[in-house]
Protein backbone atom coordinates (compact mmCIF):
# COMPACT_ATOMS: atom_id res chain seq x y z
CA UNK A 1 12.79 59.37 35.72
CA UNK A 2 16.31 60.20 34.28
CA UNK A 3 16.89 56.42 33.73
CA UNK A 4 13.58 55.65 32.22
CA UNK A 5 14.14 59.13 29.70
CA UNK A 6 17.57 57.99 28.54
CA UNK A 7 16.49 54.10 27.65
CA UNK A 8 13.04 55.75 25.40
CA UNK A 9 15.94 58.46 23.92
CA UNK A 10 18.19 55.62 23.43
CA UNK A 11 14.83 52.81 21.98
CA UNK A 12 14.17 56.61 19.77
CA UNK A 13 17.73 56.67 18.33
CA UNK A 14 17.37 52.55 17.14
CA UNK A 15 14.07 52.98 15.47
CA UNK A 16 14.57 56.82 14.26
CA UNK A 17 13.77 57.29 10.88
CA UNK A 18 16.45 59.68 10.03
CA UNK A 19 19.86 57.34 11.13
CA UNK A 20 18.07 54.37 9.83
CA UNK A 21 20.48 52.10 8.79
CA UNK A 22 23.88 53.77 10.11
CA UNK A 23 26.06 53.15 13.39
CA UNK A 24 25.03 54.36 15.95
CA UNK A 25 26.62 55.39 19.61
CA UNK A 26 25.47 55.91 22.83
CA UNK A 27 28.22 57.25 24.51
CA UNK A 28 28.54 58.96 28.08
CA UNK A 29 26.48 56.65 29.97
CA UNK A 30 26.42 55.31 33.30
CA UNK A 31 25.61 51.40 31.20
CA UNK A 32 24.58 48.67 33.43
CA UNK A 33 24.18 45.26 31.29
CA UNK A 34 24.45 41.48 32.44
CA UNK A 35 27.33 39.89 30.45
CA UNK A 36 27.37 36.65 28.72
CA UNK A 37 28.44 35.16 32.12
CA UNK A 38 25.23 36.52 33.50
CA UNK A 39 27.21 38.85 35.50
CA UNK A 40 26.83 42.62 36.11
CA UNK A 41 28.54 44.62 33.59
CA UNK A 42 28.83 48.31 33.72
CA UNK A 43 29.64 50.52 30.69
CA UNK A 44 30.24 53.90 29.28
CA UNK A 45 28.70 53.73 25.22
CA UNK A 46 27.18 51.01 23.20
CA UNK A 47 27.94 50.73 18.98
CA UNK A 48 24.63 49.95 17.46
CA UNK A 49 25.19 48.73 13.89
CA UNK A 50 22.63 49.36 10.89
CA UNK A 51 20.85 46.57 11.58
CA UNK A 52 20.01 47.45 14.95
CA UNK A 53 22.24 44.89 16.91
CA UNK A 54 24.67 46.15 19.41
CA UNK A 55 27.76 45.78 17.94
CA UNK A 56 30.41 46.65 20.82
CA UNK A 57 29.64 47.69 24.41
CA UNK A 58 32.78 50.29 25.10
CA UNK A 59 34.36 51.08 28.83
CA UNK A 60 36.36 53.51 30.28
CA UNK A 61 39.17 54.20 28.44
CA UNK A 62 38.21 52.47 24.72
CA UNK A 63 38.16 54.48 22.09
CA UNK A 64 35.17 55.34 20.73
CA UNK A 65 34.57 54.99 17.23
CA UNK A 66 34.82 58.17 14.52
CA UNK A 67 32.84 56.75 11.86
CA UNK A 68 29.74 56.64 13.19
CA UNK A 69 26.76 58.10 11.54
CA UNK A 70 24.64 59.20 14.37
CA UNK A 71 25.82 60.07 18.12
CA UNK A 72 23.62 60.18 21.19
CA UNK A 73 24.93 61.55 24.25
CA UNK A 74 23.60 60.50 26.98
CA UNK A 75 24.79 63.33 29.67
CA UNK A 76 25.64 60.38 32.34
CA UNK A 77 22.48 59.36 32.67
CA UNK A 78 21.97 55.70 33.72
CA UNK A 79 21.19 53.13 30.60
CA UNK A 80 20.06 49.40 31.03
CA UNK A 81 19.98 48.38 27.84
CA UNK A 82 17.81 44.74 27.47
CA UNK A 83 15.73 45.41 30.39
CA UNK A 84 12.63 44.40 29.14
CA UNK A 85 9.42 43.99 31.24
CA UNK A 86 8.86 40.49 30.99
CA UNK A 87 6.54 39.37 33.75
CA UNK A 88 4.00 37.07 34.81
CA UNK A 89 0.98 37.60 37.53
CA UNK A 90 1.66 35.17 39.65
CA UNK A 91 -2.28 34.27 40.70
CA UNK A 92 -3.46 34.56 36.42
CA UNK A 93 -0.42 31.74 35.94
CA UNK A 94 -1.70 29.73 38.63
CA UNK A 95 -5.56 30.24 37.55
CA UNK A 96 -4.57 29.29 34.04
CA UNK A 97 -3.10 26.00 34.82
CA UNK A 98 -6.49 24.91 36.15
CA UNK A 99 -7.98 25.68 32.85
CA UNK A 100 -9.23 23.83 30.01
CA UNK A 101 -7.09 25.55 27.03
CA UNK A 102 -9.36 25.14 23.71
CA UNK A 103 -6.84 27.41 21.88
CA UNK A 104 -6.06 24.28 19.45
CA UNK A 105 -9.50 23.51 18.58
CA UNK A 106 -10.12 24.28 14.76
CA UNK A 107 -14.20 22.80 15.45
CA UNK A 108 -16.76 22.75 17.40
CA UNK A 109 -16.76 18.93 17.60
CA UNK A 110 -13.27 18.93 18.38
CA UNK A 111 -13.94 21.51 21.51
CA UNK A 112 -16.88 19.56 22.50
CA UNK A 113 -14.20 16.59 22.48
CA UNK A 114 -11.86 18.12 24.58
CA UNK A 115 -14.48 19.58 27.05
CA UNK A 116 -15.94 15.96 27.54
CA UNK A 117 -12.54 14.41 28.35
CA UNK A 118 -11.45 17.43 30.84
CA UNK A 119 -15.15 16.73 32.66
CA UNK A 120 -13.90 12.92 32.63
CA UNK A 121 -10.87 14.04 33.50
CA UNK A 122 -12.03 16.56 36.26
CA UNK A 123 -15.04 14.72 38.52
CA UNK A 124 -14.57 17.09 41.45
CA UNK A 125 -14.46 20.01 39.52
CA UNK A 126 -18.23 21.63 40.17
CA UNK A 127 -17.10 23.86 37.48
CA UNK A 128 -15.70 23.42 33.76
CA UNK A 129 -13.86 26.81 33.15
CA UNK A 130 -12.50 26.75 29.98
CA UNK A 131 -10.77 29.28 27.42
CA UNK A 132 -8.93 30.22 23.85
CA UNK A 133 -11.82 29.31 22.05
CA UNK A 134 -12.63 30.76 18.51
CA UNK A 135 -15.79 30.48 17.09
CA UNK A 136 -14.82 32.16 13.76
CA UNK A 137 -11.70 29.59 13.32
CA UNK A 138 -14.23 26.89 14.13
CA UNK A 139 -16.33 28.15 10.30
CA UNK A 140 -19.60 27.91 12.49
CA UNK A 141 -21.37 31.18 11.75
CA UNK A 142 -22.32 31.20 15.04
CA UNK A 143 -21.57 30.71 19.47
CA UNK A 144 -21.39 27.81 20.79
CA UNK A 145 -25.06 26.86 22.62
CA UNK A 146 -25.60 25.63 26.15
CA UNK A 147 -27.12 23.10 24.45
CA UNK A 148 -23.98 21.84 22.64
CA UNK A 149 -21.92 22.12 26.07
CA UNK A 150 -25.26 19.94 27.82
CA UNK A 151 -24.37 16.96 25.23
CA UNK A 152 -21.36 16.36 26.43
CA UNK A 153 -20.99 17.97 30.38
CA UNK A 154 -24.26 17.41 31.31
CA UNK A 155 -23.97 17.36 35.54
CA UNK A 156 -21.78 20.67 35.73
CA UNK A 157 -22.03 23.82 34.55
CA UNK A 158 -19.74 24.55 31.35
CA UNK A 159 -18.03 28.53 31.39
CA UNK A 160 -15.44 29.15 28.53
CA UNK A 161 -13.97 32.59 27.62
CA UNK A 162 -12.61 33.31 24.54
């Protein structure tokens, strides 16, 4: 819980109003990083510039900068900064990929298009699942009818999320 307090007090001190647009340091940290090698890195203070960048990663024995505007200490408490949840559910990815993605469409015609060639595409498929849709991108006024989806995929049913 330490860990997780000390990266939101460290995310607070980058987007603070009040040292907006000043150095910043982190200092007295327990800093674990990967380097530009990709390997494991462990620090004692970061230099944030004013633009938000970090502008020197510090170790033992560096001197720390006196001309900073705004100092955070971070009591030895661990910091990972970078360590952003970036993840994927394994079984949505998978799902996706059997799809039909109608994100691109900017028409109904074009949709029905691309629904007609998946279903060509697809024979086995006793389903068309389909998604990204956009019915106000499309200028209909209106859904798409089963009637619409019946013109072109006839044989199977037709289910599309938005």
């Amino acid at each position: 819980m330490k860990t997780f307090a000390l990266a939101m007090c460290a995310a607070a001190a980058l987007i603070a109003p009040a040292p907006a647009l000043a150095d910043q340091l982190i200092d007295n940290v327990e800093g674990i990083r990967l380097d530009e090698d990709g390997k494991i890195d462990r620090f004692e203070a970061l230099l944030i510039d004013d633009g938000g960048r970090v502008k020197a990663v510090l170790h033992r024995g560096d001197k720390r900068p006196s001309d900073v505007d705004y100092r955070l200490d971070g009591k030895g408490r661990t910091l990972m900064p970078g360590m952003i949840d970036a993840h994927l559910h394994v079984m949505d990815l998978g799902l996706s990929a059997m799809l039909l993605d109608l994100s691109d469409t900017n028409s109904l015609e074009e949709a029905l298009d691309k629904i007609a060639a998946f279903a060509r595409e697809n024979p086995a498929r006793p389903w068309i699942l389909g998604r990204g849709w956009n019915q106000e991108k499309w200028g209909l006024g209106r859904f798409p009818t089963a009637a619409d989806l019946d013109a072109v995929v006839a044989d199977r049913p037709v289910w599309l999320a938005t």
